[in-house]
Every structure is written in structure tokens, then in C-alpha cells.
Protein backbone atom coordinates (compact mmCIF):
# COMPACT_ATOMS: atom_id res chain seq x y z
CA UNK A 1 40.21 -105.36 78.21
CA UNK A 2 39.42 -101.97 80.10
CA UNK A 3 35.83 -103.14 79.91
CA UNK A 4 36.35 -106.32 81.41
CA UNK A 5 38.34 -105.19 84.41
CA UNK A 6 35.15 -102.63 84.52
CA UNK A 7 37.62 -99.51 84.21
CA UNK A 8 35.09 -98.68 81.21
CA UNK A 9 31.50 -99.32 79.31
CA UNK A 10 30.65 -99.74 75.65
CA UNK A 11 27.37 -99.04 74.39
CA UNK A 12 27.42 -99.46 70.36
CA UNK A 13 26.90 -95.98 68.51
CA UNK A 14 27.26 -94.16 72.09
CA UNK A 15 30.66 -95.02 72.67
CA UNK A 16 33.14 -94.72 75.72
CA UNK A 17 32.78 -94.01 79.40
CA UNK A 18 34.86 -94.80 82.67
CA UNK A 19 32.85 -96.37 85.70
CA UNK A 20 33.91 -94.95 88.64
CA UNK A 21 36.29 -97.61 89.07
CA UNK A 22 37.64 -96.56 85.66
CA UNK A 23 37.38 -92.59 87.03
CA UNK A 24 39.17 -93.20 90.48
CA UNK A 25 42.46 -94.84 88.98
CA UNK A 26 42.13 -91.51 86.41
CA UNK A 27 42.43 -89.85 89.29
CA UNK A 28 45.09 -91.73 91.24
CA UNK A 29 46.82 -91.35 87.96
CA UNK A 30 46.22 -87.70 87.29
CA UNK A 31 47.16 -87.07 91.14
CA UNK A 32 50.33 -89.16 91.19
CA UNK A 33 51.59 -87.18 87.57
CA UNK A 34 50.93 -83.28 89.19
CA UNK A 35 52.81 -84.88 92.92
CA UNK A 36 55.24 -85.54 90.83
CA UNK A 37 55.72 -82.33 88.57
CA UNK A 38 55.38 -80.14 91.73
CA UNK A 39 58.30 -82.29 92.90
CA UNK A 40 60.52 -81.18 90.47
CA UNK A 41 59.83 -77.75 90.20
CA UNK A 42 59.59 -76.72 93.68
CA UNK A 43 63.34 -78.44 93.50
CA UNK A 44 63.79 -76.30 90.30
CA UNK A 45 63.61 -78.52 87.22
CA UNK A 46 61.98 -76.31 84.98
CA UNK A 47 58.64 -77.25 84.29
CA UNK A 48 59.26 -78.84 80.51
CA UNK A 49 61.43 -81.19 81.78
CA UNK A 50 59.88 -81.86 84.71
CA UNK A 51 56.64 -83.07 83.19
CA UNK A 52 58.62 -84.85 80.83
CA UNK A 53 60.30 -86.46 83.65
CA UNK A 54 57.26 -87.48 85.48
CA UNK A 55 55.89 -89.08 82.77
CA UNK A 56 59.00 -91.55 82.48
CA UNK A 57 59.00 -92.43 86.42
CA UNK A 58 55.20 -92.12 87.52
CA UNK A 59 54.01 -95.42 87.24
CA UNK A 60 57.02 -97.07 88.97
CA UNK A 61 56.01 -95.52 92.27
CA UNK A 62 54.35 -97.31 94.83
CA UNK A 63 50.98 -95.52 96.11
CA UNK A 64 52.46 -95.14 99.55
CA UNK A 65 55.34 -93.50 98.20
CA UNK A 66 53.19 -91.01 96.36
CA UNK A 67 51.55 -90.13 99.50
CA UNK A 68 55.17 -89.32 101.06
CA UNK A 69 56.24 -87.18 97.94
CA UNK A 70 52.97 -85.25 99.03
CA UNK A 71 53.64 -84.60 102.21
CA UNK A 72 57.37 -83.41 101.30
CA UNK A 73 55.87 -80.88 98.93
CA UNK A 74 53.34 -79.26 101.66
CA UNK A 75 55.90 -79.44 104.01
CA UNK A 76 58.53 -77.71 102.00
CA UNK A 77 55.80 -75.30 100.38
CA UNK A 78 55.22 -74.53 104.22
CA UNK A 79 58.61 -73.89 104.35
């Protein structure tokens, strides 16, 4: 599926790569879970929990509010 939405390639006996489609929403993904984690731990959830945490609400954010939650951080990291 991956491969059709060209997140990915195939090539028999070479295996798996992302496109850079496939690495950008890595990214996005990666980004959004750390925004997230720094959330909580600047608010002091200790870090466990916190990545715990983001796993179970990261991908019910939209993009925008990501962007907002990143802002709050430098802001308060600022301080």
C-alpha cells in the first residue's frame, strides 16, 4: 500500500526504501512525536510517561496545531 501511495520502493532481493515523500511524513512524524514529549516535560511529566503519552495522542493532532505546541515550547523555554 505504502508503495502505491509512493511513501516507499521495492526492488526484489534489495528490499525497502522511503521516497522522499515517504521520508518527509517520517519527518513530520518524528517532529510532531519530540513537540510533543518536550511538551510534557518542560510541564513536568517525567519523561517515561511522557513519551508514552505522546505516542497515544500524536496522530490526533492537526499539523497546525503542532506548529502552535512549537511555538509554546520556545516561548516558554525563552521563558
Amino acid at each position: 500500500k505504502l508503495d502505491k501511495q509512493g511513501y516507499l520502493t521495492y526492488e526484489r532481493y534489495r528490499g525497502m526504501a522511503l521516497t522522499e515523500a515517504g521520508k518527509n511524513v517520517a519527518r513530520k512524524m518524528k517532529d510532531r512525536h519530540q513537540t510533543l514529549v518536550s511538551l510534557l516535560v518542560l510541564i513536568g511529566v517525567p519523561e517515561r510517561i511522557a513519551v508514552e503519552d505522546a505516542e497515544k495522542i500524536e496522530h490526533g493532532l492537526h499539523e497546525q496545531t503542532v506548529r502552535k505546541l512549537q511555538e509554546l515550547i520556545e516561548q516558554l523555554k525563552k521563558g
